[in-house]
Protein backbone atom coordinates (compact mmCIF):
# COMPACT_ATOMS: atom_id res chain seq x y z
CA UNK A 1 -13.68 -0.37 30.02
CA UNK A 2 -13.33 0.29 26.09
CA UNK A 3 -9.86 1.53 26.40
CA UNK A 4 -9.01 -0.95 29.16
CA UNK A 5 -10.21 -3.79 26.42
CA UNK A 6 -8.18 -1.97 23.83
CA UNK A 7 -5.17 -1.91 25.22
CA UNK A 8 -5.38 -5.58 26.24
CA UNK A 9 -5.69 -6.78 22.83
CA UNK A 10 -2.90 -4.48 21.29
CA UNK A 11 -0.30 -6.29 23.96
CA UNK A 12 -1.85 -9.39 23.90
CA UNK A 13 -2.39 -9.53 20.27
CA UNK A 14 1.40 -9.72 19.33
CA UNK A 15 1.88 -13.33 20.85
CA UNK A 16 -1.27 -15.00 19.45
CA UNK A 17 -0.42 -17.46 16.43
CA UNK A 18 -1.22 -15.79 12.88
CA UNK A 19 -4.65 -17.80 12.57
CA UNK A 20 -6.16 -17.14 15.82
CA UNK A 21 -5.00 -13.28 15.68
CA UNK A 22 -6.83 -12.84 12.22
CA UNK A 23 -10.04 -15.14 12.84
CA UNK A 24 -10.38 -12.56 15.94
CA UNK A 25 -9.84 -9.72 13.94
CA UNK A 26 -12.15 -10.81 11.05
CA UNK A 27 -14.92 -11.48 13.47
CA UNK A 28 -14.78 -8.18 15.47
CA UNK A 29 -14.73 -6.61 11.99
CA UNK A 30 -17.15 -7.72 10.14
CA UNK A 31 -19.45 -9.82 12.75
CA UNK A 32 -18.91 -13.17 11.15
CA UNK A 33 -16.33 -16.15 11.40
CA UNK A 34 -13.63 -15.91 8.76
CA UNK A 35 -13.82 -19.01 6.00
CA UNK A 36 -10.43 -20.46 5.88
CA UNK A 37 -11.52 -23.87 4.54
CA UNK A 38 -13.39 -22.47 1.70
CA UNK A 39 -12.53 -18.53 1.58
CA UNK A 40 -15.18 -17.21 -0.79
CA UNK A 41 -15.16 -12.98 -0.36
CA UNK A 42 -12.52 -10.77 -1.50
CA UNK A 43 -11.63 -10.48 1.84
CA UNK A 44 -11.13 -13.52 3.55
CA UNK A 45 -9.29 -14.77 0.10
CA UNK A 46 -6.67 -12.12 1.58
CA UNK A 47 -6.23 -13.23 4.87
CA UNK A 48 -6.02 -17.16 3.33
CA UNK A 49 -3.08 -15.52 1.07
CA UNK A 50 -1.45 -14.18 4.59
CA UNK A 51 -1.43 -17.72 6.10
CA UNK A 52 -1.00 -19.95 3.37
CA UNK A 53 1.00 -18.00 0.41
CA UNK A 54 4.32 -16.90 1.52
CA UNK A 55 6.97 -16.46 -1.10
CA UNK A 56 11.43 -15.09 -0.01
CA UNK A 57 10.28 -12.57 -2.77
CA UNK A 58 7.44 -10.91 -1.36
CA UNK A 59 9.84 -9.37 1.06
CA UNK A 60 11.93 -7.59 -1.39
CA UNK A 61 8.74 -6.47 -3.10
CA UNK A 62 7.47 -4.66 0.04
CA UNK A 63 10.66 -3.35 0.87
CA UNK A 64 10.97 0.35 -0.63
CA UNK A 65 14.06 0.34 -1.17
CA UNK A 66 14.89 -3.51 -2.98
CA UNK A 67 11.54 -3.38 -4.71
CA UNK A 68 13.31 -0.75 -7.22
CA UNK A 69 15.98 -2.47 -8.76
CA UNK A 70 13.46 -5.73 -8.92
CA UNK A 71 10.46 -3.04 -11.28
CA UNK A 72 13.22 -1.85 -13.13
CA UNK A 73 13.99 -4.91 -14.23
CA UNK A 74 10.46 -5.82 -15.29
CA UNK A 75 9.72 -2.54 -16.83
CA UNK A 76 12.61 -0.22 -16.91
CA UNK A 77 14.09 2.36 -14.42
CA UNK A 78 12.38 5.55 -15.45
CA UNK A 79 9.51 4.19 -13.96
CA UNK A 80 11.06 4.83 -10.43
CA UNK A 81 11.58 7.96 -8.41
CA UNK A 82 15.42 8.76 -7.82
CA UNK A 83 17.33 7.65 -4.59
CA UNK A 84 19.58 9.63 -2.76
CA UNK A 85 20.40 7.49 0.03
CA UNK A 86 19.44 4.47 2.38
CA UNK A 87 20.83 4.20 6.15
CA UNK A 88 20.31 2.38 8.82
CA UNK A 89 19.79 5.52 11.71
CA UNK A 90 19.14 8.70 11.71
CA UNK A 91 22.23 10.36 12.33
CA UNK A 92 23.92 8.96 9.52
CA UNK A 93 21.99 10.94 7.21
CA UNK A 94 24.61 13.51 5.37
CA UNK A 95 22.02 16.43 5.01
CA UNK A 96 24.14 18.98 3.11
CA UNK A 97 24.73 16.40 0.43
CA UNK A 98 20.78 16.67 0.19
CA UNK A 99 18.83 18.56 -2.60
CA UNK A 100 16.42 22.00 -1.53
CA UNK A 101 13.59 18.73 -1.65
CA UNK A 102 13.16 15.03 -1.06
CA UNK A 103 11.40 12.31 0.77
CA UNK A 104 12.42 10.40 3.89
CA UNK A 105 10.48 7.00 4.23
CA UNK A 106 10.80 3.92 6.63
CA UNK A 107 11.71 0.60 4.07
CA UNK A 108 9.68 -1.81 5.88
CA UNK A 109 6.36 -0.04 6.85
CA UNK A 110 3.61 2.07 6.04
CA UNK A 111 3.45 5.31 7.17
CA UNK A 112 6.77 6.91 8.77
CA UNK A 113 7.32 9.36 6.31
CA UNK A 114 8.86 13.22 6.03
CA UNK A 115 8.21 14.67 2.89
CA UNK A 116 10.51 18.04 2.88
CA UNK A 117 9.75 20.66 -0.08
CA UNK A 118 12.44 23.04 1.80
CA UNK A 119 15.39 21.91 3.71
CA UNK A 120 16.21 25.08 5.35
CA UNK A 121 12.92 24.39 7.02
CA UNK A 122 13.02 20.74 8.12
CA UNK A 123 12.51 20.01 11.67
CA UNK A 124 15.00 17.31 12.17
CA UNK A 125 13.59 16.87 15.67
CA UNK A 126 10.40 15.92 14.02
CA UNK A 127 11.39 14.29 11.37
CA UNK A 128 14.18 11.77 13.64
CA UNK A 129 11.16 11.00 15.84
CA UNK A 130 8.97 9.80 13.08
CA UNK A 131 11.32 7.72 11.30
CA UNK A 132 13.43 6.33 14.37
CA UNK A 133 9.76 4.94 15.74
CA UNK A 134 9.03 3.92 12.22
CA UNK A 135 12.44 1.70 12.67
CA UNK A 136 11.06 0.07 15.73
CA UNK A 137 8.22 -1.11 14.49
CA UNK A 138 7.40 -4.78 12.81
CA UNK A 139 4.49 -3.79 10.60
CA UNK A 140 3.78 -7.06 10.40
CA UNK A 141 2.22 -7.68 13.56
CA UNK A 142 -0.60 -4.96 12.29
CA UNK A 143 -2.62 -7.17 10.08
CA UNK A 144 0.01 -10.41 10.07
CA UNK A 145 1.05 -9.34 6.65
CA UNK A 146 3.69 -11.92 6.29
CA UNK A 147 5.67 -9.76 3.69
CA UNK A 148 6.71 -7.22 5.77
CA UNK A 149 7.75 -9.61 8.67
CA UNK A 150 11.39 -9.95 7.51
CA UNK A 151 12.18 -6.61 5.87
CA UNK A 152 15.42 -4.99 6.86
CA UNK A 153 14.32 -1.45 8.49
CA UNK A 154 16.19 0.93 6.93
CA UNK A 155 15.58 4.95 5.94
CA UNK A 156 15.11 5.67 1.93
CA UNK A 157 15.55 9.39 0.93
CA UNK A 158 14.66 9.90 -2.37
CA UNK A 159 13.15 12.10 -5.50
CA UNK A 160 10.15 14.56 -4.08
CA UNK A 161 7.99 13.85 -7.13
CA UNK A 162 5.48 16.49 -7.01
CA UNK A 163 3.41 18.72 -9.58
CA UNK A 164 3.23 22.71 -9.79
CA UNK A 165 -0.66 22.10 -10.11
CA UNK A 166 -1.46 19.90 -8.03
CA UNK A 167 -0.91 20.39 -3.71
CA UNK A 168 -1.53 16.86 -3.50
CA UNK A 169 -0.69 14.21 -6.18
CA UNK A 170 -3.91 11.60 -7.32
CA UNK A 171 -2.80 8.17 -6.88
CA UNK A 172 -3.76 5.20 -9.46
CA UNK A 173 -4.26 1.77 -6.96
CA UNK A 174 -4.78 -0.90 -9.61
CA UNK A 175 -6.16 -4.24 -8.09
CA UNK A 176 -4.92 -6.93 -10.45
CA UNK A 177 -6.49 -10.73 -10.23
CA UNK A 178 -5.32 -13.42 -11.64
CA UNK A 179 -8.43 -14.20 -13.60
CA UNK A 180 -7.22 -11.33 -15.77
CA UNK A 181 -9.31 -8.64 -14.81
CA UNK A 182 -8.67 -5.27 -13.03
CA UNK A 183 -10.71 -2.75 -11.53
CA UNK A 184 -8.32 0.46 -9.49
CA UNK A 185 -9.13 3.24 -7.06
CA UNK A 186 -8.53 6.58 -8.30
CA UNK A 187 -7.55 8.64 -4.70
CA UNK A 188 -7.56 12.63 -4.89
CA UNK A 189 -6.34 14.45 -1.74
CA UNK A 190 -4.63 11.47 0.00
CA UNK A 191 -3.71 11.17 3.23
CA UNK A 192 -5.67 14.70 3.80
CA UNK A 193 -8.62 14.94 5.20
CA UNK A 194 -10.50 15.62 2.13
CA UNK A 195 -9.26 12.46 0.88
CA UNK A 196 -12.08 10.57 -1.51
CA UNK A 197 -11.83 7.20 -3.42
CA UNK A 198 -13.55 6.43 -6.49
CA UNK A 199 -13.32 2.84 -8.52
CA UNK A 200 -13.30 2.29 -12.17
CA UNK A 201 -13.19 -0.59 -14.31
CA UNK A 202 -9.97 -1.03 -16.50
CA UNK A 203 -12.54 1.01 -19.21
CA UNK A 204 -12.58 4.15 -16.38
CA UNK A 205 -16.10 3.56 -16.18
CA UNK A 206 -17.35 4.35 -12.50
CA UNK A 207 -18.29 1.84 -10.17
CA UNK A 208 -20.98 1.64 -7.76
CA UNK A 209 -18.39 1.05 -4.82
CA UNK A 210 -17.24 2.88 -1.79
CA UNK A 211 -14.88 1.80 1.10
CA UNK A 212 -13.66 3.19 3.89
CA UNK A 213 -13.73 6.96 2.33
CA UNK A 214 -15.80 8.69 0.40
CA UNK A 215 -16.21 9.34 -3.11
CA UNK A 216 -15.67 12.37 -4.83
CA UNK A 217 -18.30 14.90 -5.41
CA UNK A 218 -16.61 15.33 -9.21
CA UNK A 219 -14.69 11.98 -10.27
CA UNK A 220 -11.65 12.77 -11.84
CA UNK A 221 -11.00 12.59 -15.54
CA UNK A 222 -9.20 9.94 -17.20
CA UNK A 223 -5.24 10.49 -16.56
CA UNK A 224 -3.65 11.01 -20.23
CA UNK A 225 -1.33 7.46 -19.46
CA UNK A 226 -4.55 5.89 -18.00
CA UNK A 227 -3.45 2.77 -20.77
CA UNK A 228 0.30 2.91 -19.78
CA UNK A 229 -0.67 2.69 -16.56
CA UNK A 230 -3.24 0.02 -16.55
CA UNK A 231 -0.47 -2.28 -18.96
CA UNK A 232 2.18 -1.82 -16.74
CA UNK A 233 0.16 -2.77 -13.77
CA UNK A 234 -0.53 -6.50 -15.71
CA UNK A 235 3.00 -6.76 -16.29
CA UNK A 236 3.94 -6.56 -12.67
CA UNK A 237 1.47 -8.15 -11.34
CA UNK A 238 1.27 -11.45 -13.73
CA UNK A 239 1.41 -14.68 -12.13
CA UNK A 240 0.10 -13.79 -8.31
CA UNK A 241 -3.29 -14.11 -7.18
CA UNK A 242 -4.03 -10.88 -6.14
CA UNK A 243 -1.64 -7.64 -6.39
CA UNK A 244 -1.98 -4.25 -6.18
CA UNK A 245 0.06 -1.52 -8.04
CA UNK A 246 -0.02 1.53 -7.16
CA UNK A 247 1.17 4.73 -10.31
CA UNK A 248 1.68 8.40 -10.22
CA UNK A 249 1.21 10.86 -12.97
CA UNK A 250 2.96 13.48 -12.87
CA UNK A 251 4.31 15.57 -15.70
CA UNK A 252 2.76 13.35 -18.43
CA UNK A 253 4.91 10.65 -16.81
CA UNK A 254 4.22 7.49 -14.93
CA UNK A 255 5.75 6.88 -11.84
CA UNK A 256 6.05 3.48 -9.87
CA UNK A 257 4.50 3.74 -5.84
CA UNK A 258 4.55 0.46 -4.48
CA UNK A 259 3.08 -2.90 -4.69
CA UNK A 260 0.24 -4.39 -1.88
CA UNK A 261 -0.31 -7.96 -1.36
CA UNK A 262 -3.28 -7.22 0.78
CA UNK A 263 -5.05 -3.98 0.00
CA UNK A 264 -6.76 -2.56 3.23
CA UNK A 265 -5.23 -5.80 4.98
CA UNK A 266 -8.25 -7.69 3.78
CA UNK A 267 -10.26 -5.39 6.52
CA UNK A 268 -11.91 -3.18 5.38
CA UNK A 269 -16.61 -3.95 4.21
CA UNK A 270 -17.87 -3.22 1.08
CA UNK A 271 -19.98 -1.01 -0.07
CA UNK A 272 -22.75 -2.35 -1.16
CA UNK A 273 -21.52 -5.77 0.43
CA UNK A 274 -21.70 -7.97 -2.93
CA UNK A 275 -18.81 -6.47 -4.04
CA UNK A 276 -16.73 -8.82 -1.44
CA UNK A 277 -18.37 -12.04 -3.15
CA UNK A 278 -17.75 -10.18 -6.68
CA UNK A 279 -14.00 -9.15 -6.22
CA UNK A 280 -13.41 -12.73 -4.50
CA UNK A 281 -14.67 -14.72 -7.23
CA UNK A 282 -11.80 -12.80 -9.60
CA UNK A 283 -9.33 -14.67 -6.97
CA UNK A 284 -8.15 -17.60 -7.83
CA UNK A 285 -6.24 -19.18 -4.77
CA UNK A 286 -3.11 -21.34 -5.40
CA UNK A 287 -3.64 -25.29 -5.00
């Protein structure tokens, strides 16, 4: 009955009208009606920024592959990880034109990605599965994040930015409010399944916070461009309610990742639960 009930909702879900779909969603989630007339948490702020904030630009800044020439603008193009190409299919992709390592990345989703560190070993079988589903797919319909509704899906090969050191590269997720704080989630091991997230304040002192992963049994240090990192993410992310920006280190350089309008989709509890009130009071929603 489960499954029959889950597979329901995922076919039925896509025609329901944005509001309905996410007061559904809120309540299965957290057990509670979502506030739309007078969002208070961190989350349901979110899902009133879905419905109600919608900006043309949001779409190029959730778009992998427009969202570069729009940062370098704001802060410079060495920021950014080199391009190599961007198509429309698969087979147009001119492989022997390739270096020994890149990426391969859908523009308009999360998730259909082929990171090769050796060509002579891709699976192109693989690899034209992954990112020809990843083209079918509105992510929008997910989480009704309107952002990605009208991105152009397209494949993005670009730089492999990796480290010697490190198998798998921390990422630096800074939540930006408009009441001028910050507070970011420093994320070893991602998308591994040792992956742990730990919060700091925009002074890397640890928070008493936990999501949907764990923490860390030893927090990592303060990155050496911790500052750089931390100013750029202001810059970027002045004048919006809420955004997230997202760094690598690598090298004793800072690299752009991408930018989130809603992080976790606005789905995802608190740990301890005042943190929802706390991080929503930092939001300051548009008239």
């Amino acid at each position: 009955m489960k499954r029959i009930n889950t597979l329901l909702w995922e076919n039925f879900s896509f025609i329901l009208p944005d509001k309905i779909f996410l007061k559904i969603l809120y309540r299965k989630i957290f057990a509670r009606n979502l506030n739309l007339n007078n969002p208070q948490t961190f989350n349901e702020k979110l899902q009133w920024l879905k419905l109600y904030y919608r900006k043309p630009l949001f779409t190029t800044m959730v778009d992998k592959y427009e969202v570069k020439q729009y940062v370098a603008n704001l802060i410079g193009k060495k920021y950014l990880a080199k391009t190599y190409g961007i198509y429309e299919h698969f087979d147009e992709i001119k492989f022997d034109a390739l270096p020994d390592s890149f990426v391969m990345k859908c523009t308009h989703n999360s998730g259909s990605i082929v990171i090769v560190k050796d060509k002579s070993k891709l699976d192109k079988t693989s690899a034209r599965y992954i990112l020809e589903s990843g083209l079918k797919r509105n992510y929008f319909y997910f989480g009704r994040e309107w952002p990605y509704k009208n991105v152009k899906p397209r494949i993005l090969i670009e730089e492999f930015l990796h480290d010697d050191v490190i198998e798998v590269l921390p990422v630096y997720k800074f939540f930006n409010f408009n009441n001028g704080a910050t507070i970011l989630q420093a994320i070893q091991n991602d998308k591994t399944a040792n992956e742990s997230i730990d919060y700091f304040d925009e002074n890397w002192n640890i928070l008493d916070l936990k999501q949907n992963f764990k923490t860390s049994e030893n927090p990592p240090k303060k990155p050496a461009k911790f500052d750089e990192m931390l100013r750029l993410s202001k810059i970027l992310s002045e004048g919006f309610p809420f955004l997230r920006t997202d760094f690598y280190e690598i090298g004793g350089e800072v690299y752009f990742s991408e930018f989130t309008f809603y992080s976790d989709s606005g789905l995802q509890p608190f740990y301890p639960e005042s943190w929802d009130k706390e991080l929503g009071d930092r939001i300051q929603l548009p008239k």
